[in-house]
ModelCIF file with pLDDT and N, C-alpha, C, O atoms, coordinates in Angstrom:
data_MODEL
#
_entry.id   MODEL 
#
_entity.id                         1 
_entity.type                       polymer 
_entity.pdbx_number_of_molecules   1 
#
_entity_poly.entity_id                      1 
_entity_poly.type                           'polypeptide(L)' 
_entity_poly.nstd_linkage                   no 
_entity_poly.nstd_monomer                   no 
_entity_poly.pdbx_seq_one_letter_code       
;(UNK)(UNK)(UNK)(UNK)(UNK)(UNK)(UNK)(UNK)(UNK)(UNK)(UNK)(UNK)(UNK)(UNK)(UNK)(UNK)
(UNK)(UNK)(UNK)(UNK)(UNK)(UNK)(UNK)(UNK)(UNK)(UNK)(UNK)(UNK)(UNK)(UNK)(UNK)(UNK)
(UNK)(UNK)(UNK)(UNK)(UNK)(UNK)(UNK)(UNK)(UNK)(UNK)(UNK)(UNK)(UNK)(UNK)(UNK)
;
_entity_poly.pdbx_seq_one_letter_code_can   XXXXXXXXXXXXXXXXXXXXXXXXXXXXXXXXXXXXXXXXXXXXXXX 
_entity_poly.pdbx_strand_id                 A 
#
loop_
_entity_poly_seq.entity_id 
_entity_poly_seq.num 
_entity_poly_seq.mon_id 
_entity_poly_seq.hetero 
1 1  UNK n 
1 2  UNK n 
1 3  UNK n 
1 4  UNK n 
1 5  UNK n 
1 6  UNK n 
1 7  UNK n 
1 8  UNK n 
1 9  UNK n 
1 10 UNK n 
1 11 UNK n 
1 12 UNK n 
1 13 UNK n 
1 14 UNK n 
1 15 UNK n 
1 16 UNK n 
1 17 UNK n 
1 18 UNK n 
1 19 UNK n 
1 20 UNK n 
1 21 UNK n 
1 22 UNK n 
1 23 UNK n 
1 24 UNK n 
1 25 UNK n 
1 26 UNK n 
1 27 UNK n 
1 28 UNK n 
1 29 UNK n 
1 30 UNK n 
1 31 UNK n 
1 32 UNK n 
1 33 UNK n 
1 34 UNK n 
1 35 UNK n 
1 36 UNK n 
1 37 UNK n 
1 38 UNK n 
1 39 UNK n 
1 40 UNK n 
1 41 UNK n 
1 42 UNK n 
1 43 UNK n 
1 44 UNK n 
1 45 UNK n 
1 46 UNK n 
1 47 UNK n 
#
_struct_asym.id          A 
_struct_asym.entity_id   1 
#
loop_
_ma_qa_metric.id 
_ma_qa_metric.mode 
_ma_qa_metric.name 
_ma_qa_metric.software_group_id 
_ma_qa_metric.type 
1 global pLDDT . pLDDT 
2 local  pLDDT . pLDDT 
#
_ma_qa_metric_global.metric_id      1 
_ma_qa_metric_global.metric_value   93.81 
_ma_qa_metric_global.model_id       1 
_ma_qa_metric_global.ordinal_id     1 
#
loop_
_ma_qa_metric_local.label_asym_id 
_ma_qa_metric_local.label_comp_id 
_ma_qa_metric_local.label_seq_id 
_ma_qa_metric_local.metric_id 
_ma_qa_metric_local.metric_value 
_ma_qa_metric_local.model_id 
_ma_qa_metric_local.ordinal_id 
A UNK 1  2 98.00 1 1  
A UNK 2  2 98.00 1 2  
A UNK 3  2 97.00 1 3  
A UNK 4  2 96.00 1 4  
A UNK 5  2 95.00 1 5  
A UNK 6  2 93.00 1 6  
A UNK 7  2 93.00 1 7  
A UNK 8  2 92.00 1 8  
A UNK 9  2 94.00 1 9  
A UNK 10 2 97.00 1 10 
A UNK 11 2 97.00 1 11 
A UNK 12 2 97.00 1 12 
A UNK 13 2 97.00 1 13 
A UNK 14 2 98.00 1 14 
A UNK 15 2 97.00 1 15 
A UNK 16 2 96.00 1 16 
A UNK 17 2 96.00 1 17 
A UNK 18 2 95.00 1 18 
A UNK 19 2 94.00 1 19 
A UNK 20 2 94.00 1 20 
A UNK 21 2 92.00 1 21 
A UNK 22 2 91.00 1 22 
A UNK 23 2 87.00 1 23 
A UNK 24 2 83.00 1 24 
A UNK 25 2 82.00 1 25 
A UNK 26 2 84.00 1 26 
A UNK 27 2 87.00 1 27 
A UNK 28 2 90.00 1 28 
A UNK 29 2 91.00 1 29 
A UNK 30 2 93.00 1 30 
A UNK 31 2 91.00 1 31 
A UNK 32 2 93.00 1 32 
A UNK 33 2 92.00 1 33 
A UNK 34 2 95.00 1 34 
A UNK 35 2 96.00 1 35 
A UNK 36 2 97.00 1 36 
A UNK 37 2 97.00 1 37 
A UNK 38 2 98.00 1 38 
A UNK 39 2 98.00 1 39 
A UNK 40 2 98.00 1 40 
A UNK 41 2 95.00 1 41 
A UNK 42 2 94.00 1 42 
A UNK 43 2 91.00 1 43 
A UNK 44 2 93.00 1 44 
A UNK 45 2 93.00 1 45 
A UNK 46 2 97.00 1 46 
A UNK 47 2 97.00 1 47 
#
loop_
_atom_site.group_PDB 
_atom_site.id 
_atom_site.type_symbol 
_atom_site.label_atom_id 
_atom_site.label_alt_id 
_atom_site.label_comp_id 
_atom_site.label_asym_id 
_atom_site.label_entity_id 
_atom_site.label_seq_id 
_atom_site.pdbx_PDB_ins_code 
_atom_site.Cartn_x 
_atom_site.Cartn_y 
_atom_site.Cartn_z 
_atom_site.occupancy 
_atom_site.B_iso_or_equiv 
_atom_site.pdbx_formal_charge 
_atom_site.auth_seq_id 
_atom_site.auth_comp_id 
_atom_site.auth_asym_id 
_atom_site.auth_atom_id 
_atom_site.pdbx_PDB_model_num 
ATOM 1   N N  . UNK A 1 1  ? 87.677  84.944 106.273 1.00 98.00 ? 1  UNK A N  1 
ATOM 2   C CA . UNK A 1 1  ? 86.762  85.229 105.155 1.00 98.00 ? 1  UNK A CA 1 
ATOM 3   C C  . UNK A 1 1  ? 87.595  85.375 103.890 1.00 98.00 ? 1  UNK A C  1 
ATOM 4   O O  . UNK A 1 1  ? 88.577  86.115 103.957 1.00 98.00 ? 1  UNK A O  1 
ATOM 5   N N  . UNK A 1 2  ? 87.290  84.692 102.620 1.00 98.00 ? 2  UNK A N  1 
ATOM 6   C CA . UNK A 1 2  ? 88.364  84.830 101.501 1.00 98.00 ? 2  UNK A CA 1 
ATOM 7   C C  . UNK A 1 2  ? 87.050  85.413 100.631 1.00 98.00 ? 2  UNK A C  1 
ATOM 8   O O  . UNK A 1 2  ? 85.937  85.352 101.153 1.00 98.00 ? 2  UNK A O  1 
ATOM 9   N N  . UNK A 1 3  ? 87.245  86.083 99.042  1.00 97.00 ? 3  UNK A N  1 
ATOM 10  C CA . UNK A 1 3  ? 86.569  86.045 98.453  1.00 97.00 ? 3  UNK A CA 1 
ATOM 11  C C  . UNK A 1 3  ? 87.355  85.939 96.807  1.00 97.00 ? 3  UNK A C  1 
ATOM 12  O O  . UNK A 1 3  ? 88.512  86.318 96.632  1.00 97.00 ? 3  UNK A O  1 
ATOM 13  N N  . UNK A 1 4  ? 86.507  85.372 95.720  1.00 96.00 ? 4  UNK A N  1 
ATOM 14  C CA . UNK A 1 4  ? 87.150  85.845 94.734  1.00 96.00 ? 4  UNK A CA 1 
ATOM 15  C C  . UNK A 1 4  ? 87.225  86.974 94.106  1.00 96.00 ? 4  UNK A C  1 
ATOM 16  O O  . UNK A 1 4  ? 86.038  87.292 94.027  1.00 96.00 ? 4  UNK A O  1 
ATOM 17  N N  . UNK A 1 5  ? 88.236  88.354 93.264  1.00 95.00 ? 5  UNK A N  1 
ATOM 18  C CA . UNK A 1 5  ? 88.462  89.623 92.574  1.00 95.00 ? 5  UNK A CA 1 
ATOM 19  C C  . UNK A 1 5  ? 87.463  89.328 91.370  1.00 95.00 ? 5  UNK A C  1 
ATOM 20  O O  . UNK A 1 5  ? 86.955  88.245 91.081  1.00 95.00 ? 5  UNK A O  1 
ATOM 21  N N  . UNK A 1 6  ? 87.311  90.526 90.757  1.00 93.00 ? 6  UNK A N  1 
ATOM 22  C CA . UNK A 1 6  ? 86.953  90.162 89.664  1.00 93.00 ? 6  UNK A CA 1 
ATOM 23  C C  . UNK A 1 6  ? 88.332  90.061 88.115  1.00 93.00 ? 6  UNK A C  1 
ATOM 24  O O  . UNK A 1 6  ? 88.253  90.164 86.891  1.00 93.00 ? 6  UNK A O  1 
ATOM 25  N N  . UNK A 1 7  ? 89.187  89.870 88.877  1.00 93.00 ? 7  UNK A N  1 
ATOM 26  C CA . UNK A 1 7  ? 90.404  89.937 87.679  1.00 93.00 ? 7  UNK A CA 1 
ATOM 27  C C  . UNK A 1 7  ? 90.427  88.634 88.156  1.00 93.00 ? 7  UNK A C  1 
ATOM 28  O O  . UNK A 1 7  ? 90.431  88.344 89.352  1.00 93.00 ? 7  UNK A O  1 
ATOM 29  N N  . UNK A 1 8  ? 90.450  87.422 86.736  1.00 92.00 ? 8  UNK A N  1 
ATOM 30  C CA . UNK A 1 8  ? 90.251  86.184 86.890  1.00 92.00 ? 8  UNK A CA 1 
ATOM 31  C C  . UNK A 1 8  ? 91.729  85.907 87.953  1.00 92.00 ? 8  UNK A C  1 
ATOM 32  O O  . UNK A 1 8  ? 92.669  86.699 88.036  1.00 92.00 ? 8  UNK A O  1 
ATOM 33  N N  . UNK A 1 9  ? 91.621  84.676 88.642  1.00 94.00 ? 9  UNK A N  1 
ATOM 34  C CA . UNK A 1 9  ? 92.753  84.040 89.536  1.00 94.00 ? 9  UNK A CA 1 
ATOM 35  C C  . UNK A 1 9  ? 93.272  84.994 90.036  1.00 94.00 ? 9  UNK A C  1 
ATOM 36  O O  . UNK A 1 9  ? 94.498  85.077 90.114  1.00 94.00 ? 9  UNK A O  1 
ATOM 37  N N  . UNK A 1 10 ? 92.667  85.686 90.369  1.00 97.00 ? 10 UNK A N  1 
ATOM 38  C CA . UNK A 1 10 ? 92.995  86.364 92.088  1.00 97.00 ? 10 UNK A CA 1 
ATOM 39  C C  . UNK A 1 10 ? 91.811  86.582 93.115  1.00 97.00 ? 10 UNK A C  1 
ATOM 40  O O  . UNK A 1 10 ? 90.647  86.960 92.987  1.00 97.00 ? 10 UNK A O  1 
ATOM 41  N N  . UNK A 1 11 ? 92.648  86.158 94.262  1.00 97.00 ? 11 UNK A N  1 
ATOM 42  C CA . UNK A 1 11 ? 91.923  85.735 95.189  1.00 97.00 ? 11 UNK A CA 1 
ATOM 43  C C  . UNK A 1 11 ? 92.574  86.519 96.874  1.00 97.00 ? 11 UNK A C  1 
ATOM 44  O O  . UNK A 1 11 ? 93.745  86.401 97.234  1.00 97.00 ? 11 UNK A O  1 
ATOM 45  N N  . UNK A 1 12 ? 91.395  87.346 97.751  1.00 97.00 ? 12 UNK A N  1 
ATOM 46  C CA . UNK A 1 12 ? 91.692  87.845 98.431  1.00 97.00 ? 12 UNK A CA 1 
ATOM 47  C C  . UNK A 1 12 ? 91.314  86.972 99.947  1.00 97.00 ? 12 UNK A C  1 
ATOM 48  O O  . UNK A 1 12 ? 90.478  86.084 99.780  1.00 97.00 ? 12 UNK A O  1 
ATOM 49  N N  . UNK A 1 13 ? 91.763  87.110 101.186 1.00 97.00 ? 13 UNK A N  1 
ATOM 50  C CA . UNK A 1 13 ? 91.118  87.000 102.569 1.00 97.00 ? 13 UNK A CA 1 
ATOM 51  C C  . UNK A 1 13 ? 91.563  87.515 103.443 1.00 97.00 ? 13 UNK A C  1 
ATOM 52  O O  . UNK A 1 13 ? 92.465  88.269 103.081 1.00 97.00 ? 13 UNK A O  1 
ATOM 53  N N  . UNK A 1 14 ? 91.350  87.512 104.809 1.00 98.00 ? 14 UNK A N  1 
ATOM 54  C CA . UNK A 1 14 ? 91.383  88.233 105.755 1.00 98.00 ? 14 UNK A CA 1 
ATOM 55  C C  . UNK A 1 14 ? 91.140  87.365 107.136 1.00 98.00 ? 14 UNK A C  1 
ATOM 56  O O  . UNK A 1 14 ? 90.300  86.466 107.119 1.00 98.00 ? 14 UNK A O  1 
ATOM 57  N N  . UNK A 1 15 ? 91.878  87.644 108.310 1.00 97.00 ? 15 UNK A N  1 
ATOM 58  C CA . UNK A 1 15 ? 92.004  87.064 109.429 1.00 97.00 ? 15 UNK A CA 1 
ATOM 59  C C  . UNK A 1 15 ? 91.723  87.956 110.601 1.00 97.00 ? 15 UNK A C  1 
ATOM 60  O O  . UNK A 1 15 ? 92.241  89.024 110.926 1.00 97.00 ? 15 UNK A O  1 
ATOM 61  N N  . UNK A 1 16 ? 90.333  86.915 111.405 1.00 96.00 ? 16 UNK A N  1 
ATOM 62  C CA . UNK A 1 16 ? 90.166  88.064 112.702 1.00 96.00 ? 16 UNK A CA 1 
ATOM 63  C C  . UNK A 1 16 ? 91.116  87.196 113.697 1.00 96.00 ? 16 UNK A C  1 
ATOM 64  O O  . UNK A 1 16 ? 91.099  85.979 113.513 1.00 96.00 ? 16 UNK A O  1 
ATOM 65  N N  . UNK A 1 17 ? 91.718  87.570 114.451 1.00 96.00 ? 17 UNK A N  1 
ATOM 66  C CA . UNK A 1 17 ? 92.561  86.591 115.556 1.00 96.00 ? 17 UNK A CA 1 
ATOM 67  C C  . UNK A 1 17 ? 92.264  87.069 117.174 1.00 96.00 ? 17 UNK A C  1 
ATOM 68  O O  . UNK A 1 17 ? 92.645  88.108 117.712 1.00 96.00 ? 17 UNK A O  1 
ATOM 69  N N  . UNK A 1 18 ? 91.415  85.902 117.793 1.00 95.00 ? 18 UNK A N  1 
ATOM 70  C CA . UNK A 1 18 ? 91.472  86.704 119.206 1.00 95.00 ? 18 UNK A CA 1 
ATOM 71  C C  . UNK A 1 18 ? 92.509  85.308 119.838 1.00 95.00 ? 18 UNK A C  1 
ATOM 72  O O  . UNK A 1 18 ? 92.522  84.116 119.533 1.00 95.00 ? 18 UNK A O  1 
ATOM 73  N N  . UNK A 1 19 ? 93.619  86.418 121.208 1.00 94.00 ? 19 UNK A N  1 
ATOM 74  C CA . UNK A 1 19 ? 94.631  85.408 121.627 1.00 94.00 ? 19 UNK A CA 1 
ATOM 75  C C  . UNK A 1 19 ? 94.346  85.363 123.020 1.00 94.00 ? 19 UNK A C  1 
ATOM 76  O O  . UNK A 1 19 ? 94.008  86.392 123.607 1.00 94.00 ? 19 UNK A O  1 
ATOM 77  N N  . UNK A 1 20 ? 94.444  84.316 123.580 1.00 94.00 ? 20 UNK A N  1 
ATOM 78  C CA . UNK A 1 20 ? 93.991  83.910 125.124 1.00 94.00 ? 20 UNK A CA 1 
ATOM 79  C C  . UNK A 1 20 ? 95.417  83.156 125.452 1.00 94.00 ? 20 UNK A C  1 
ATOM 80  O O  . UNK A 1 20 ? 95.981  82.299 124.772 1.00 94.00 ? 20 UNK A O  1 
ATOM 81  N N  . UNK A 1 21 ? 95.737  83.611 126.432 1.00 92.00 ? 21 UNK A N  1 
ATOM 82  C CA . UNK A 1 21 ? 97.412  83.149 126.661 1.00 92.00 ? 21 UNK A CA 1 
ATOM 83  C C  . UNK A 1 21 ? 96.875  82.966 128.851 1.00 92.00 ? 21 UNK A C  1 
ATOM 84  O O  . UNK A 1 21 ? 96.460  83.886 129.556 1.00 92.00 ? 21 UNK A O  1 
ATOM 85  N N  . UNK A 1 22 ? 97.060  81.874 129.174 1.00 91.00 ? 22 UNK A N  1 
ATOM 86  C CA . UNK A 1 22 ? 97.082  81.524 130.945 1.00 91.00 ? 22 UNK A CA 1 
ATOM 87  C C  . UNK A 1 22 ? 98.252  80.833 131.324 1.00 91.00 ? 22 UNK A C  1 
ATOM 88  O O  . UNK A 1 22 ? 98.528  79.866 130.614 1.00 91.00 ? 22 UNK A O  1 
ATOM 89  N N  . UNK A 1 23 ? 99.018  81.088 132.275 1.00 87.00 ? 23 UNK A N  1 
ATOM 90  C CA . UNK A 1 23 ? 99.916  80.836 132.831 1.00 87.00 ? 23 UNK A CA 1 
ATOM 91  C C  . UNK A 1 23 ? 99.153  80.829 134.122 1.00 87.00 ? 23 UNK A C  1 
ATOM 92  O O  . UNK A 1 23 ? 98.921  81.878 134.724 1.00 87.00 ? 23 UNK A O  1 
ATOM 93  N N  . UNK A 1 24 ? 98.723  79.538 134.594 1.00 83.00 ? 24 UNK A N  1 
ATOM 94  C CA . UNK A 1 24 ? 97.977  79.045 135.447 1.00 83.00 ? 24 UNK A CA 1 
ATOM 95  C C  . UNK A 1 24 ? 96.979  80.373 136.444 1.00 83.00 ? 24 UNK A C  1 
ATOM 96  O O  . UNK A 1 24 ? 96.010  81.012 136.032 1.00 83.00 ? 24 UNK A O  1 
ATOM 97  N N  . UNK A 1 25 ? 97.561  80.441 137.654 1.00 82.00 ? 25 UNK A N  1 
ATOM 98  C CA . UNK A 1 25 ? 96.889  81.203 138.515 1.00 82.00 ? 25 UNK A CA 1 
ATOM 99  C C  . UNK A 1 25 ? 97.874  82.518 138.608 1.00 82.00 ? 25 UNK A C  1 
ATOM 100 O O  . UNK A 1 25 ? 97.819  83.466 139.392 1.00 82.00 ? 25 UNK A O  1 
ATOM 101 N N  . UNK A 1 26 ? 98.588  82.308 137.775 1.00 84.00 ? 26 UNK A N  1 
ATOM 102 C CA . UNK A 1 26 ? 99.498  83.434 137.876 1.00 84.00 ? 26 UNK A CA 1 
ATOM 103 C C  . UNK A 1 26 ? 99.517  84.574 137.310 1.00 84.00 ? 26 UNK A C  1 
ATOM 104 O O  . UNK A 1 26 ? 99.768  85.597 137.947 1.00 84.00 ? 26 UNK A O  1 
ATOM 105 N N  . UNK A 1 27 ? 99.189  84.564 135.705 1.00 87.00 ? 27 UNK A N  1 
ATOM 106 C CA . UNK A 1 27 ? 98.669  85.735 134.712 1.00 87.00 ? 27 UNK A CA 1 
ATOM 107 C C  . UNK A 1 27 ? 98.430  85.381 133.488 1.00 87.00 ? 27 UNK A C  1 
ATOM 108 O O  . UNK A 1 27 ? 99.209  84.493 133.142 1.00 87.00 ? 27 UNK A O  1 
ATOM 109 N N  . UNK A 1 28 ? 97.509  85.761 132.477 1.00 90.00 ? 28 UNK A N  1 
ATOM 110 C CA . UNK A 1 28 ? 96.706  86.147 131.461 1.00 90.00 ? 28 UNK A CA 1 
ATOM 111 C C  . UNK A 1 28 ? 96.425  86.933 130.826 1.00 90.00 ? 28 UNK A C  1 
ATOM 112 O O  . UNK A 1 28 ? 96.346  88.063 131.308 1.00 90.00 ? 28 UNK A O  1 
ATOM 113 N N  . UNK A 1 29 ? 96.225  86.778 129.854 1.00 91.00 ? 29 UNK A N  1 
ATOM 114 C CA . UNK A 1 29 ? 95.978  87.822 128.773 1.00 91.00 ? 29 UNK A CA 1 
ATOM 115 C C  . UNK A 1 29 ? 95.241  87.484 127.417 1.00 91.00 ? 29 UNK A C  1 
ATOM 116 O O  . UNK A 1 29 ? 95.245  86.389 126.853 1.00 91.00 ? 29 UNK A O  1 
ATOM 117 N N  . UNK A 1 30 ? 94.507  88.824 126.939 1.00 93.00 ? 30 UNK A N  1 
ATOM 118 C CA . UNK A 1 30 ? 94.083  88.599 125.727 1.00 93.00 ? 30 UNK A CA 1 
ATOM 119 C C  . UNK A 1 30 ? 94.793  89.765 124.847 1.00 93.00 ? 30 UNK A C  1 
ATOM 120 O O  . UNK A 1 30 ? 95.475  90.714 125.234 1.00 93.00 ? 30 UNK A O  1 
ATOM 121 N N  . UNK A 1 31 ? 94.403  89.377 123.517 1.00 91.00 ? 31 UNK A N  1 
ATOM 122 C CA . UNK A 1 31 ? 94.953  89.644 122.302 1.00 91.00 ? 31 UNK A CA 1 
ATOM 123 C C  . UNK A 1 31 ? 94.176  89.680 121.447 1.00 91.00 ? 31 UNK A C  1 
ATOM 124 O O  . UNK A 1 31 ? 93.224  88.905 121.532 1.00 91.00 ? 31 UNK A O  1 
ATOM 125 N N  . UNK A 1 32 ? 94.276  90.650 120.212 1.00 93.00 ? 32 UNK A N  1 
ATOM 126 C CA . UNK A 1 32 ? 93.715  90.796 119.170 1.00 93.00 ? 32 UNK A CA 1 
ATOM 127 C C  . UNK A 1 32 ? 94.535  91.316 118.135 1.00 93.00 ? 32 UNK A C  1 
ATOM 128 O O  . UNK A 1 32 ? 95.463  92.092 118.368 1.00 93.00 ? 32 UNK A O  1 
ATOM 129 N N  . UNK A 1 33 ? 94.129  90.791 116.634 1.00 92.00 ? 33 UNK A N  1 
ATOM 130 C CA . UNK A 1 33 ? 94.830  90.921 115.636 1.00 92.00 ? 33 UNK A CA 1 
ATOM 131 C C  . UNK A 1 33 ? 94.069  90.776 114.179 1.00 92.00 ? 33 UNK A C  1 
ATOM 132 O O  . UNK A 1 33 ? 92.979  90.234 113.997 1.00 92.00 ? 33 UNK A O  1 
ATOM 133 N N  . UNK A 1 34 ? 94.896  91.383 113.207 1.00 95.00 ? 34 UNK A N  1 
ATOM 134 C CA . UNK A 1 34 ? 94.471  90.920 111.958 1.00 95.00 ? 34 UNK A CA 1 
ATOM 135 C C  . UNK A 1 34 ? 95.376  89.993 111.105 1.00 95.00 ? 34 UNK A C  1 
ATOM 136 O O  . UNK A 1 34 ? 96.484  89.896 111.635 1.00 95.00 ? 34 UNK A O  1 
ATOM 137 N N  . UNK A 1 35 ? 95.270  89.303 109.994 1.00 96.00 ? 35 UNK A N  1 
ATOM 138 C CA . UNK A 1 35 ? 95.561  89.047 108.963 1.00 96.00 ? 35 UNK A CA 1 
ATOM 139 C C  . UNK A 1 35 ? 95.324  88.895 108.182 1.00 96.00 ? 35 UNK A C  1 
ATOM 140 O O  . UNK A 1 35 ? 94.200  88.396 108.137 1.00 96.00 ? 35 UNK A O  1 
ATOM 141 N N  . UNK A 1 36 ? 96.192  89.173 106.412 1.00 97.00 ? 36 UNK A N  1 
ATOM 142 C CA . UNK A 1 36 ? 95.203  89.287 105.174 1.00 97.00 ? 36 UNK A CA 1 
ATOM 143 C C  . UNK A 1 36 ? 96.710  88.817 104.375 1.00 97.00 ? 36 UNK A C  1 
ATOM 144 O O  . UNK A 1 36 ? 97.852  88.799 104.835 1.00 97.00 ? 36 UNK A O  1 
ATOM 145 N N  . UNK A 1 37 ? 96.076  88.367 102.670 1.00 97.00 ? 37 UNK A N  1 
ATOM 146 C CA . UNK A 1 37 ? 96.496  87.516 102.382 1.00 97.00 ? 37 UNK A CA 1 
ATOM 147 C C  . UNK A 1 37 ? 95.789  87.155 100.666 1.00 97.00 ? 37 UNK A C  1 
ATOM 148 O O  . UNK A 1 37 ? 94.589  87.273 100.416 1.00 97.00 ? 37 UNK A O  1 
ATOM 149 N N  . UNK A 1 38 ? 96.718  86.762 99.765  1.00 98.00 ? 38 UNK A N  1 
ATOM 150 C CA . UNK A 1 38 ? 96.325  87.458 98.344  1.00 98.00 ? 38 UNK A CA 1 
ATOM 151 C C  . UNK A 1 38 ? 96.821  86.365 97.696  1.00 98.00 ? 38 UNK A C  1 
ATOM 152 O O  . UNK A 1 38 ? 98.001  86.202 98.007  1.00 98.00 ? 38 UNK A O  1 
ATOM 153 N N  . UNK A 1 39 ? 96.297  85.292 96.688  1.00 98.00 ? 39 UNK A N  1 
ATOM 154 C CA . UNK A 1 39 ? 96.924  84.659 96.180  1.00 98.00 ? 39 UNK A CA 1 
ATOM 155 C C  . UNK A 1 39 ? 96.394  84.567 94.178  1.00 98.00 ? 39 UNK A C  1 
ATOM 156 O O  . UNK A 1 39 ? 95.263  84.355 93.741  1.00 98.00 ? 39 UNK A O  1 
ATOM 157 N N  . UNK A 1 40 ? 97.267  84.734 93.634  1.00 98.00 ? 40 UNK A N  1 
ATOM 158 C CA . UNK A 1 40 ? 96.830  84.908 92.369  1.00 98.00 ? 40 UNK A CA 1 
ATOM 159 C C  . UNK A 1 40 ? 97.615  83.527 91.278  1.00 98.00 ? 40 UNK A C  1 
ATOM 160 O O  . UNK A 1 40 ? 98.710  82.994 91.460  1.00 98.00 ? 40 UNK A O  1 
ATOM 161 N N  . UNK A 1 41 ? 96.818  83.305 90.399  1.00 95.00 ? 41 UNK A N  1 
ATOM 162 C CA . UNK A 1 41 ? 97.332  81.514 89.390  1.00 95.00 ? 41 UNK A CA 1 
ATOM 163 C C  . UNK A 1 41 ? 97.157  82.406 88.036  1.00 95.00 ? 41 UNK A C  1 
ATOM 164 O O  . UNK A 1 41 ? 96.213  83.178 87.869  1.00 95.00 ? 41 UNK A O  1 
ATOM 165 N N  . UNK A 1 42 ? 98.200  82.188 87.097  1.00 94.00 ? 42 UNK A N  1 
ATOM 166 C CA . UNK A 1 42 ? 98.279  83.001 85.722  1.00 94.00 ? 42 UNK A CA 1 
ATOM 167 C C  . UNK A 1 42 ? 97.961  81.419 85.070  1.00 94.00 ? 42 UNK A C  1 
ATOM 168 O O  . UNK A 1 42 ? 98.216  80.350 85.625  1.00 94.00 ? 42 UNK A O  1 
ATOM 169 N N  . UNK A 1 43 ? 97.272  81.641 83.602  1.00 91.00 ? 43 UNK A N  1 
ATOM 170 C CA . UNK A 1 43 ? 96.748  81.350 82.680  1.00 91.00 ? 43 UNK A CA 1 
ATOM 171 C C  . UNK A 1 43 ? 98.661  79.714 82.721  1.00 91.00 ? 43 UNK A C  1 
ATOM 172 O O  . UNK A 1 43 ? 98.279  78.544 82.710  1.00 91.00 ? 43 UNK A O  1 
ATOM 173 N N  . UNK A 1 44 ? 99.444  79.818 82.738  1.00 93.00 ? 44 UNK A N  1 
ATOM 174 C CA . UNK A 1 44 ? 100.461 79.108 82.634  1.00 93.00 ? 44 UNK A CA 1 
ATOM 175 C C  . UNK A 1 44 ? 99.869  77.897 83.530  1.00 93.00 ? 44 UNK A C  1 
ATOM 176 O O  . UNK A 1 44 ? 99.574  76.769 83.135  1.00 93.00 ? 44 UNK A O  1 
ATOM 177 N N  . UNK A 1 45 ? 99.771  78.439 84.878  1.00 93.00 ? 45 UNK A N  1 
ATOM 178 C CA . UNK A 1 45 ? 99.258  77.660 85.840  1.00 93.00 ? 45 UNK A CA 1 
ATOM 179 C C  . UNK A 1 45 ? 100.231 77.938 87.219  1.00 93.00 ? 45 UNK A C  1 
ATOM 180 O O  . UNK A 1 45 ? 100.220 77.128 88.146  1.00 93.00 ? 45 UNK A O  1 
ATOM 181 N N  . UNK A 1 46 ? 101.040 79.121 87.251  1.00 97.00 ? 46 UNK A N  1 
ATOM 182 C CA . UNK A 1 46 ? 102.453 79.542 88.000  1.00 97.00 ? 46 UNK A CA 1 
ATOM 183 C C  . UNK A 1 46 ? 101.171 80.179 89.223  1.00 97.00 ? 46 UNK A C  1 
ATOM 184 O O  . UNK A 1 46 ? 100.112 80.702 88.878  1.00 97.00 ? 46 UNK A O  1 
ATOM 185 N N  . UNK A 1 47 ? 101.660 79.941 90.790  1.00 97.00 ? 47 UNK A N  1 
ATOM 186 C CA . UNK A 1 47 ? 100.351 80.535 91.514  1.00 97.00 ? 47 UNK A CA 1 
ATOM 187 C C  . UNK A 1 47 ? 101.745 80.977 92.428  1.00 97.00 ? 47 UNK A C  1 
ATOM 188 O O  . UNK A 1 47 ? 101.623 81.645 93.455  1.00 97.00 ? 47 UNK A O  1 
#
């Protein structure tokens, strides 16, 4: 999910992560995680 700030050229999002890992009949697993993530562009055009 990203959205735009209200301070022009910045820009926020966010990461849901589910992890599924099988090593055949042998073992498995799940996982969960986040990530987030910010990217801002000045009036120059420098991002």
């Amino acid at each position: 999910y990203a959205r735009k700030l209200p301070l022009d050229g910045l820009n926020f999002g966010v990461n849901a992560k589910v992890i599924r890992r099988i090593i055949g009949d042998f073992a498995s697993s799940w996982g969960f995680g986040l990530d987030a993530g910010i990217q801002f562009e000045n009036k120059s055009g420098w991002k």
